[in-house]
PDB file of N, CA and C in Angstrom:
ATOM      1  N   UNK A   1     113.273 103.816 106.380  1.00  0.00           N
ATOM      2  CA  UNK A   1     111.910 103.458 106.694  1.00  0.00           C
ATOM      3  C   UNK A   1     111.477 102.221 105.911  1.00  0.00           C
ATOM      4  N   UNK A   2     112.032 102.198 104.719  1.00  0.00           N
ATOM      5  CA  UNK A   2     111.804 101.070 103.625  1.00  0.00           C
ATOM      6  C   UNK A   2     112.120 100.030 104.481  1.00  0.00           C
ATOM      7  N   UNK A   3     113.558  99.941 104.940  1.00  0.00           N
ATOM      8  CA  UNK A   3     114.452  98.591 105.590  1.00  0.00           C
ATOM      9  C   UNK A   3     112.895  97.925 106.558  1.00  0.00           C
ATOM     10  N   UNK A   4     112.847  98.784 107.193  1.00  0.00           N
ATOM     11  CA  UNK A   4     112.185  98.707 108.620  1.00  0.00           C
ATOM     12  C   UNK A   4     111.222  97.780 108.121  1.00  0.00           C
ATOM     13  N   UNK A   5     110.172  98.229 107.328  1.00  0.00           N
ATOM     14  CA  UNK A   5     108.877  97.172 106.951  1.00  0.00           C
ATOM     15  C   UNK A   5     109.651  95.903 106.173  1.00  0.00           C
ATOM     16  N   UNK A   6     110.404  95.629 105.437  1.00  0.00           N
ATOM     17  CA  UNK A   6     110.693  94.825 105.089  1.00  0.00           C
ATOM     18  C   UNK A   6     110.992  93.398 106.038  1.00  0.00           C
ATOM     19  N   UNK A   7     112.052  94.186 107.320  1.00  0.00           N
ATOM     20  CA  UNK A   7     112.265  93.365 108.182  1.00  0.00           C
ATOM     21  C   UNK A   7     111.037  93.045 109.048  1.00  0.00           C
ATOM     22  N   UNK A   8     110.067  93.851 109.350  1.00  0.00           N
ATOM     23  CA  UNK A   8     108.657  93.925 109.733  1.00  0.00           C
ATOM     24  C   UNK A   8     108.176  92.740 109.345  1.00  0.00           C
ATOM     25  N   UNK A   9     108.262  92.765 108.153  1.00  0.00           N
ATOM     26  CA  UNK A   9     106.736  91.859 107.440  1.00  0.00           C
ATOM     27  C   UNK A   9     107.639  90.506 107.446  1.00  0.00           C
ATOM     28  N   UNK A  10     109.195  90.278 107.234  1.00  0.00           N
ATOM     29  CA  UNK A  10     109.858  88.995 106.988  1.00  0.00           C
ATOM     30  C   UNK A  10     109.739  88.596 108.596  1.00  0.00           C
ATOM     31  N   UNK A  11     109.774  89.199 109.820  1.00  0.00           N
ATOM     32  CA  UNK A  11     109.507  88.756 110.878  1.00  0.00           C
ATOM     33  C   UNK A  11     107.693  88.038 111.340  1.00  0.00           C
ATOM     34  N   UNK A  12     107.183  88.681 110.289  1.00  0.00           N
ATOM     35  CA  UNK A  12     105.708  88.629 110.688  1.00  0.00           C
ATOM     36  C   UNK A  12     105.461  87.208 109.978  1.00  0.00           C
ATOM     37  N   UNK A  13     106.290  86.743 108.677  1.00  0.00           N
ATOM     38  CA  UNK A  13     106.669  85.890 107.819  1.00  0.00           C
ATOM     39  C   UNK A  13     106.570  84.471 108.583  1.00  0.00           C
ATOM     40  N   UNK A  14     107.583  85.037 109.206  1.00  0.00           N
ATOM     41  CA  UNK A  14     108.790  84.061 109.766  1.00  0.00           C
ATOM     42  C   UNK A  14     107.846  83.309 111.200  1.00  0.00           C
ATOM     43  N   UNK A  15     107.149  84.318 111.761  1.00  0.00           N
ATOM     44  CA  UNK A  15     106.339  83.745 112.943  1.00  0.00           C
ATOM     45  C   UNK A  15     104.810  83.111 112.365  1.00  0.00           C
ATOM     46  N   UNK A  16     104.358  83.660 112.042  1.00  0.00           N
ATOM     47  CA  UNK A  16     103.056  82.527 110.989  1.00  0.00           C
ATOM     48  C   UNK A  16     103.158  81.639 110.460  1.00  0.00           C
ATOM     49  N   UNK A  17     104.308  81.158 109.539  1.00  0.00           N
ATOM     50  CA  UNK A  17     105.139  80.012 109.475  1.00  0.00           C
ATOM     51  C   UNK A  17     105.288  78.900 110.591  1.00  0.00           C
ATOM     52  N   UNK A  18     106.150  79.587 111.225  1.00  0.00           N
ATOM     53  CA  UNK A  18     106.519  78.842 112.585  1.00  0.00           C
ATOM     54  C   UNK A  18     105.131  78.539 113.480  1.00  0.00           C
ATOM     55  N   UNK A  19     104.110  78.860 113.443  1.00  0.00           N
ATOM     56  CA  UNK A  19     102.709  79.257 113.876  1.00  0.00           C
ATOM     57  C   UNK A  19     102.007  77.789 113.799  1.00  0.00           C
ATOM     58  N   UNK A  20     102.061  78.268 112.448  1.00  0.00           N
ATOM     59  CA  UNK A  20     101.428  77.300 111.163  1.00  0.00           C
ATOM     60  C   UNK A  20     102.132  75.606 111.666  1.00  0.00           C
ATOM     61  N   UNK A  21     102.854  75.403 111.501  1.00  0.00           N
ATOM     62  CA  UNK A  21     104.109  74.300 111.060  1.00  0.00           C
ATOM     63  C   UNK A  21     103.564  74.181 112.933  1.00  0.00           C
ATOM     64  N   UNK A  22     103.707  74.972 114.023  1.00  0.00           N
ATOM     65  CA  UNK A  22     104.074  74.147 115.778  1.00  0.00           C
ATOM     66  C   UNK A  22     102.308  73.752 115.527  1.00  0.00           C
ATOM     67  N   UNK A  23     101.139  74.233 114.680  1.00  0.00           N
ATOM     68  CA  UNK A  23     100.166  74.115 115.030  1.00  0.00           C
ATOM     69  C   UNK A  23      99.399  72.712 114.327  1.00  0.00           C
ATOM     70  N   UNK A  24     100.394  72.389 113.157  1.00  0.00           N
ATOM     71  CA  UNK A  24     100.114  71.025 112.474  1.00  0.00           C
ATOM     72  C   UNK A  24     100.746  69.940 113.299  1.00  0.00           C
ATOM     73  N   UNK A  25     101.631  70.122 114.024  1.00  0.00           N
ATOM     74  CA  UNK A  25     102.468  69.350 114.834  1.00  0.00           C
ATOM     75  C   UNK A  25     101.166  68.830 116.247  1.00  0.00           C
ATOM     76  N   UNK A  26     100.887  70.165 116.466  1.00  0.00           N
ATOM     77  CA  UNK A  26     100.005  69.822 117.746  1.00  0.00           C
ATOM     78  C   UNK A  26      99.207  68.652 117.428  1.00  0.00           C
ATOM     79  N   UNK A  27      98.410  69.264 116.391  1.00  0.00           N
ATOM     80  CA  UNK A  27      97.198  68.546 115.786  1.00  0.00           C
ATOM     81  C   UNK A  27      97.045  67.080 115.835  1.00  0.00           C
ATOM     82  N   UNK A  28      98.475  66.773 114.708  1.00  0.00           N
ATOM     83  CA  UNK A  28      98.744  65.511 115.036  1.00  0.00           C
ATOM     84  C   UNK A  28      98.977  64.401 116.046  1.00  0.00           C
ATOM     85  N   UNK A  29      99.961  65.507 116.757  1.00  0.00           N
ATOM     86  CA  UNK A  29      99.949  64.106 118.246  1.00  0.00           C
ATOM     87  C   UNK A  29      98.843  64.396 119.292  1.00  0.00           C
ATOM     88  N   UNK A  30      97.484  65.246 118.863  1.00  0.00           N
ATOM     89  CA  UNK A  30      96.796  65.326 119.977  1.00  0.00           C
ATOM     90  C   UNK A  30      95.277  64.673 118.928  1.00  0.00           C
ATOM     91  N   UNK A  31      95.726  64.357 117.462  1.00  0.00           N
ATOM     92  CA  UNK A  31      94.814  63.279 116.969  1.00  0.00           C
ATOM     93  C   UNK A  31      95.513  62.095 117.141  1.00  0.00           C
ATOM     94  N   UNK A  32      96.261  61.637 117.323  1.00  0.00           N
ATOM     95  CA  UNK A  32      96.810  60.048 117.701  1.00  0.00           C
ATOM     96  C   UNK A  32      96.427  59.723 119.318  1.00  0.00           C
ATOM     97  N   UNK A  33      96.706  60.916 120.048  1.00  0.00           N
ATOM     98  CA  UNK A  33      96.391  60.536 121.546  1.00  0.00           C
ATOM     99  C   UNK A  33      94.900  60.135 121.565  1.00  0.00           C
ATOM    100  N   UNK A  34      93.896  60.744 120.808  1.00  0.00           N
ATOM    101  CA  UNK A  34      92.468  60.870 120.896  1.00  0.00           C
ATOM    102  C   UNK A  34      92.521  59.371 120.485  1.00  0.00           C
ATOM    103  N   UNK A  35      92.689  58.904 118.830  1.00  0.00           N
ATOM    104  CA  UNK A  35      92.752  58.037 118.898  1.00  0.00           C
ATOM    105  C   UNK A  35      93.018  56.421 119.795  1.00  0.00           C
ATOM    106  N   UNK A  36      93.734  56.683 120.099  1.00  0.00           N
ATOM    107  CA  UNK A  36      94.542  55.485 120.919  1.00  0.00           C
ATOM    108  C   UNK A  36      93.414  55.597 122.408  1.00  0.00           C
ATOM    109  N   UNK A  37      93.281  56.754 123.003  1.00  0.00           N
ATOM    110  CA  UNK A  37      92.348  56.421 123.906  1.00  0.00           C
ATOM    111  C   UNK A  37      90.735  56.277 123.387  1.00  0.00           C
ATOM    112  N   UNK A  38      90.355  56.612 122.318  1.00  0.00           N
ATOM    113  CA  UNK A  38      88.672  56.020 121.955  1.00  0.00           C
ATOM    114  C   UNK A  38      89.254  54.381 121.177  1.00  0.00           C
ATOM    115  N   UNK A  39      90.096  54.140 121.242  1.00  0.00           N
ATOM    116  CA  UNK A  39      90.346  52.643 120.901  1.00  0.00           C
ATOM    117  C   UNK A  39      90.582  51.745 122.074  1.00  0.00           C
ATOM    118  N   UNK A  40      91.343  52.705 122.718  1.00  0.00           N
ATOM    119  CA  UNK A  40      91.932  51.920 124.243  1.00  0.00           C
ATOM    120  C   UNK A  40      92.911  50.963 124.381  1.00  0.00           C
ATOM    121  N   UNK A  41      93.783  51.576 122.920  1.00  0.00           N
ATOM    122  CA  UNK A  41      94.801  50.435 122.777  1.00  0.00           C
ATOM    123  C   UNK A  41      96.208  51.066 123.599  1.00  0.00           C
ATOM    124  N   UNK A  42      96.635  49.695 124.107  1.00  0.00           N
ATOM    125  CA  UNK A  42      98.280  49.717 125.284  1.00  0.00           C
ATOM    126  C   UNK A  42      98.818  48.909 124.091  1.00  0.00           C
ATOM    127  N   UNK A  43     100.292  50.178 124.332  1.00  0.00           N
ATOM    128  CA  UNK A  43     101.253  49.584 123.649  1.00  0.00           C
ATOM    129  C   UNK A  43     101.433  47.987 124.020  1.00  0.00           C
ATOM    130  N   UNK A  44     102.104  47.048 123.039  1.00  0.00           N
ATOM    131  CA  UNK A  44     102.002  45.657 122.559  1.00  0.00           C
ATOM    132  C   UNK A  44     103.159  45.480 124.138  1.00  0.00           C
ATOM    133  N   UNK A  45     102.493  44.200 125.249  1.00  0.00           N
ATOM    134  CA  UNK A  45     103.717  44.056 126.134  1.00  0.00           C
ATOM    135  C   UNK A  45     105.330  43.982 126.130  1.00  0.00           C
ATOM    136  N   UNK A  46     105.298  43.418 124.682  1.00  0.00           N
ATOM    137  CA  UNK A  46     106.911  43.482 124.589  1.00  0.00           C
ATOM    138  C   UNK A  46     107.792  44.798 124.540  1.00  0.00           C
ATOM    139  N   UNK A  47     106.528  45.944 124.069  1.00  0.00           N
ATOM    140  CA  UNK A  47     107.422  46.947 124.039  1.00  0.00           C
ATOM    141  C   UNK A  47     106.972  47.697 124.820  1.00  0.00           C
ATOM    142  N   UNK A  48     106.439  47.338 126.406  1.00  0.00           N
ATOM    143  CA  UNK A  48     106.130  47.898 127.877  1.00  0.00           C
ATOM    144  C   UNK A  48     107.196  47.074 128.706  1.00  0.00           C
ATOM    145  N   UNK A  49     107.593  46.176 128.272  1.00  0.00           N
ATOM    146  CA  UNK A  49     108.692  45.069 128.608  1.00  0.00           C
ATOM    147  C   UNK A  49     110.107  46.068 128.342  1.00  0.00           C
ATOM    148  N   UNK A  50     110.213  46.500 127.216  1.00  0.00           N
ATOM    149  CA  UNK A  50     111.525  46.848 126.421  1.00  0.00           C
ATOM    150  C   UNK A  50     111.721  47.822 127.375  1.00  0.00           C
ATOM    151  N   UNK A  51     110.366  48.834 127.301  1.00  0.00           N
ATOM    152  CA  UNK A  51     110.778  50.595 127.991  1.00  0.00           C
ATOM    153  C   UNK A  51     111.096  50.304 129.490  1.00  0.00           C
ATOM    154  N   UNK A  52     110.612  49.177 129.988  1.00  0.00           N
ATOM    155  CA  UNK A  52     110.669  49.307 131.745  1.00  0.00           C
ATOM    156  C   UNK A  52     112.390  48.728 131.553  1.00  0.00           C
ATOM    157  N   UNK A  53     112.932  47.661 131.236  1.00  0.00           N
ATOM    158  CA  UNK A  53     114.424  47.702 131.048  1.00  0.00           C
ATOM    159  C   UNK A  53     115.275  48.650 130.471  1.00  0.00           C
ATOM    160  N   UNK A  54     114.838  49.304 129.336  1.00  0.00           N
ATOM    161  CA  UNK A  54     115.537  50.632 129.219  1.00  0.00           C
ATOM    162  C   UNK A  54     115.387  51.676 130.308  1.00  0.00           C
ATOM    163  N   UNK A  55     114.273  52.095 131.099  1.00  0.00           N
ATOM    164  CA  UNK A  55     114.335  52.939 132.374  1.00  0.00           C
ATOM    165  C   UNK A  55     114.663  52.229 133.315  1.00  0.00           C
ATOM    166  N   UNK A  56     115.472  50.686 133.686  1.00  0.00           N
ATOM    167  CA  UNK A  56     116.317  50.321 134.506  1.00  0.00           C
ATOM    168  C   UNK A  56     117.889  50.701 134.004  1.00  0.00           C
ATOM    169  N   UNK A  57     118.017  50.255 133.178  1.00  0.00           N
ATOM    170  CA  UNK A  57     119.420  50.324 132.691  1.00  0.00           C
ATOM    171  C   UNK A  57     120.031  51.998 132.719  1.00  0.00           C
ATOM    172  N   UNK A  58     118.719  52.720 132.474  1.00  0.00           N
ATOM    173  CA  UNK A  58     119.183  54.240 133.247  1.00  0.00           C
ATOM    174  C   UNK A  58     119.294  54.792 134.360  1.00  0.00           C
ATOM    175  N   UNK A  59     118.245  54.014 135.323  1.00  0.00           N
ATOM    176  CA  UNK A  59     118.135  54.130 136.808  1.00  0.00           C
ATOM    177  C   UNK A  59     120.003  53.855 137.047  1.00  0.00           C
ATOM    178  N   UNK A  60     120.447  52.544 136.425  1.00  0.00           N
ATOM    179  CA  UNK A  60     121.674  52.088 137.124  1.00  0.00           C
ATOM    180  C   UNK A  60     122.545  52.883 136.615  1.00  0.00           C
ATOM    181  N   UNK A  61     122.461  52.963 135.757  1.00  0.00           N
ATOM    182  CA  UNK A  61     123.538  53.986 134.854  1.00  0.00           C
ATOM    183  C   UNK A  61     123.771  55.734 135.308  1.00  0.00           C
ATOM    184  N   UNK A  62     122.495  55.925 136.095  1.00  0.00           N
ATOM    185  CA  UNK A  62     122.418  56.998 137.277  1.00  0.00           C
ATOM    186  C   UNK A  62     122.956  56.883 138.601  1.00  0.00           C
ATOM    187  N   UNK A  63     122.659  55.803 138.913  1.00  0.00           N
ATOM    188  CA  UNK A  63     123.476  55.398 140.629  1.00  0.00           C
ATOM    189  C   UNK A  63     124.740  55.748 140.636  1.00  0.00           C
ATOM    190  N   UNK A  64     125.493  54.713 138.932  1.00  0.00           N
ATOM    191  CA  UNK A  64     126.545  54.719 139.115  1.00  0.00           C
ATOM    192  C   UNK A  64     127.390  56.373 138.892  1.00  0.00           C
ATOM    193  N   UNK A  65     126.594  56.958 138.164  1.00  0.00           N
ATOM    194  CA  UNK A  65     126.947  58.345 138.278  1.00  0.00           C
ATOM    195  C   UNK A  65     127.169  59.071 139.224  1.00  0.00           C
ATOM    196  N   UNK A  66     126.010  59.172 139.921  1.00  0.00           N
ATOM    197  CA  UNK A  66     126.128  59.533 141.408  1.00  0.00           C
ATOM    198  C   UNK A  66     127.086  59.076 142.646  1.00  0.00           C
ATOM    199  N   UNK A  67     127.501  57.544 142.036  1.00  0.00           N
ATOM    200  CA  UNK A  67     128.357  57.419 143.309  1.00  0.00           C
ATOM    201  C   UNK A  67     129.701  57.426 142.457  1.00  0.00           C
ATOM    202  N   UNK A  68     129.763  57.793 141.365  1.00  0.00           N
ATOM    203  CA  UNK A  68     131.411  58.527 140.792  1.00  0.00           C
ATOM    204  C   UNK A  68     131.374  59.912 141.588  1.00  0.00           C
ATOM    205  N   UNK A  69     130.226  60.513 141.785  1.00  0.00           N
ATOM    206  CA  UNK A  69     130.151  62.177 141.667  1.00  0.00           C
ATOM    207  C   UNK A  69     130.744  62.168 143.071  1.00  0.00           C
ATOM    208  N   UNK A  70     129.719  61.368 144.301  1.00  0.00           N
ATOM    209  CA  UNK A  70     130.082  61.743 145.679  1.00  0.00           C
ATOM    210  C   UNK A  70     131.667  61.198 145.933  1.00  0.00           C
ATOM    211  N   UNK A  71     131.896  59.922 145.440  1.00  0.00           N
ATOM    212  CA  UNK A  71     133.475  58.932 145.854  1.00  0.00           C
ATOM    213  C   UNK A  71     134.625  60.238 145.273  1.00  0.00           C
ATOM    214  N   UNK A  72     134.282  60.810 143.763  1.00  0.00           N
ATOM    215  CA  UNK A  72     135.349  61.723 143.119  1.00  0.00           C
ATOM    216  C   UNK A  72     135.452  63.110 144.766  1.00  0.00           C
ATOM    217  N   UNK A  73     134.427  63.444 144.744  1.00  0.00           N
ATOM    218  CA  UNK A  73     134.450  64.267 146.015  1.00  0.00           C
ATOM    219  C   UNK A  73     135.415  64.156 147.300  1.00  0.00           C
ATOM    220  N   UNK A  74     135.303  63.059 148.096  1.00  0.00           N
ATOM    221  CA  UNK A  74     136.069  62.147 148.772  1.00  0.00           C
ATOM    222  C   UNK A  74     137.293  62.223 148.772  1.00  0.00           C
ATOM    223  N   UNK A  75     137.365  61.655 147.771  1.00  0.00           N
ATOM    224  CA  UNK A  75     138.872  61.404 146.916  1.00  0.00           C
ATOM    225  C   UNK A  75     139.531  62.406 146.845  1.00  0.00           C
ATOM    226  N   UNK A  76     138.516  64.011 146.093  1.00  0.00           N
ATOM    227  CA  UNK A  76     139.388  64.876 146.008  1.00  0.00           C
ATOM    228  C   UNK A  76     139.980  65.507 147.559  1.00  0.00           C
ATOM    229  N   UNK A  77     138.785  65.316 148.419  1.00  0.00           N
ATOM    230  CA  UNK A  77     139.008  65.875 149.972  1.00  0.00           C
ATOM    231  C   UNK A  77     140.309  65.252 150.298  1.00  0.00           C
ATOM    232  N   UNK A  78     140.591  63.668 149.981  1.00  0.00           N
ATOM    233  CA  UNK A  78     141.371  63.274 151.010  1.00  0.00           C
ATOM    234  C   UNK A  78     142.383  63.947 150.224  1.00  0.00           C
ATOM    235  N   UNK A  79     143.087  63.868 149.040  1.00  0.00           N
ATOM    236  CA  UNK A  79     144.410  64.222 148.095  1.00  0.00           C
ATOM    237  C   UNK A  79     144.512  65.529 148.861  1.00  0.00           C
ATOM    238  N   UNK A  80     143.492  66.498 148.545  1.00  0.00           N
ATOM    239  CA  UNK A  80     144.030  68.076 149.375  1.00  0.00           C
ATOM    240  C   UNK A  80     144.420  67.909 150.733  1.00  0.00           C
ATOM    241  N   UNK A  81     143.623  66.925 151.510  1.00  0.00           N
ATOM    242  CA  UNK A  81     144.370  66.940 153.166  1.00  0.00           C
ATOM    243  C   UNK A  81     146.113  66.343 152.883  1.00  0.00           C
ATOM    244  N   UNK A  82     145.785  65.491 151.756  1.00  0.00           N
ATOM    245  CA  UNK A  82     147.263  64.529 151.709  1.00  0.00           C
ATOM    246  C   UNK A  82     147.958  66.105 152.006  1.00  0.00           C
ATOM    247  N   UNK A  83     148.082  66.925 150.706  1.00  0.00           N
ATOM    248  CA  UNK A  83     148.852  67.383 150.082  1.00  0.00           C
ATOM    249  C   UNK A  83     149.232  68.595 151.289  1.00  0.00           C
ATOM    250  N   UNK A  84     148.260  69.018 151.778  1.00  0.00           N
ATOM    251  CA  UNK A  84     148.322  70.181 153.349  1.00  0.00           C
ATOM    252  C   UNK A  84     149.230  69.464 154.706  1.00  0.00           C
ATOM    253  N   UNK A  85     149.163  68.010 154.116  1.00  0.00           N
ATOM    254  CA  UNK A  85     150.313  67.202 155.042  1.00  0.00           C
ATOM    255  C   UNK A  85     151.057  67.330 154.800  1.00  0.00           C
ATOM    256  N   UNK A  86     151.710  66.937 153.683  1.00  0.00           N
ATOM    257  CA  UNK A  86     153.178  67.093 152.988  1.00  0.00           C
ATOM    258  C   UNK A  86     153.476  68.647 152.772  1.00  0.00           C
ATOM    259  N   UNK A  87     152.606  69.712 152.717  1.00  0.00           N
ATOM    260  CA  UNK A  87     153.280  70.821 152.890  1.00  0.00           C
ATOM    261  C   UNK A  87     153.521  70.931 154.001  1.00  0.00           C
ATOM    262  N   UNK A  88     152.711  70.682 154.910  1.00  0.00           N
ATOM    263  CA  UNK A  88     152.991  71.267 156.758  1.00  0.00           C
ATOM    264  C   UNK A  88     154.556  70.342 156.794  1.00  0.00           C
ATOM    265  N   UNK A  89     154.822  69.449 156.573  1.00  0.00           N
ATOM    266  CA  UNK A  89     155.688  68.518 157.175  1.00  0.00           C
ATOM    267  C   UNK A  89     156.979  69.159 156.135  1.00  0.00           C
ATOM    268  N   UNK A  90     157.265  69.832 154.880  1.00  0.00           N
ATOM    269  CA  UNK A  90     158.032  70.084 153.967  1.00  0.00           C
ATOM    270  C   UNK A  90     158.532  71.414 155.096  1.00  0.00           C
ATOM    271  N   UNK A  91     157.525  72.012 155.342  1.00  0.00           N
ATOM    272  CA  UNK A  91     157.675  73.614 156.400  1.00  0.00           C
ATOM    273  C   UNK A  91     157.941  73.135 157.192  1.00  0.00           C
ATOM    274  N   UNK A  92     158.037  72.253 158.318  1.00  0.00           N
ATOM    275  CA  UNK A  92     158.783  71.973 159.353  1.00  0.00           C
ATOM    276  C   UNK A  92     159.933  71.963 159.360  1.00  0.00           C
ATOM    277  N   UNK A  93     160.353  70.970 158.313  1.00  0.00           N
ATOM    278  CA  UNK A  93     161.703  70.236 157.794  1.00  0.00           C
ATOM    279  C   UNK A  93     162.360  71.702 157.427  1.00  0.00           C
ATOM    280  N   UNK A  94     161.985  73.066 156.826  1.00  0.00           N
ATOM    281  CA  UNK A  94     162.450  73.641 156.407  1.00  0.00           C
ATOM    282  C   UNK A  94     162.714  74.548 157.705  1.00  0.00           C
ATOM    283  N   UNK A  95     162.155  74.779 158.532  1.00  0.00           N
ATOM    284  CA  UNK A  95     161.937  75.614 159.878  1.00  0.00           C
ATOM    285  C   UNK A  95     163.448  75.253 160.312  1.00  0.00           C
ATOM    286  N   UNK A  96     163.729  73.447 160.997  1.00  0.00           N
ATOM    287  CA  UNK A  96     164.241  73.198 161.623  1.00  0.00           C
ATOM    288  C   UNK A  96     165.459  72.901 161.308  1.00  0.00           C
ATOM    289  N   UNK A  97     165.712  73.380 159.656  1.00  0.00           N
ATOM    290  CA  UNK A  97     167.183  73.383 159.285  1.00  0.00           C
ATOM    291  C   UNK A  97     167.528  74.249 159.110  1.00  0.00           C
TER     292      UNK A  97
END
């Protein structure tokens, strides 16, 4: 019964903590957001410049993913038809000798 509250209260510990600590976190980035909009300040253009080329260079870096994903597909289709050729044609050869 002892164990029990111990682990009780170190769980009860452990989440008020964690409570505490996600609730200073909030605070903060929802006093910087306040801020920045009763100021009305936009990030500096160069670094609205930077982020729109970094979310290109991922856009492309996605395409090219995608067309590895569908071409690997393809590729694998045609190798298995290869290979259902060369067996059918290995079983013939073997039939007819």
């Amino acid at each position: 019964m002892g164990e029990m509250v111990i682990i009780s209260m170190t769980i009860v510990a452990v989440v008020l903590i964690a409570g505490i600590s996600l609730n200073g976190i909030v605070d903060k980035v929802m006093s910087t957001k306040r801020q920045r909009m009763e100021t009305g300040s936009l990030p500096p253009p160069s670094e609205v410049r930077e982020i729109a080329e970094r979310q290109q260079m991922i856009e492309d870096r996605l395409r090219v993913l995608e067309r590895i994903a569908t071409d690997r597909g393809n590729l694998l289709a045609n190798e298995i038809e290869a290979l259902r050729s060369d067996s059918l044609a290995i079983t013939k050869v073997k039939d007819t000798a």
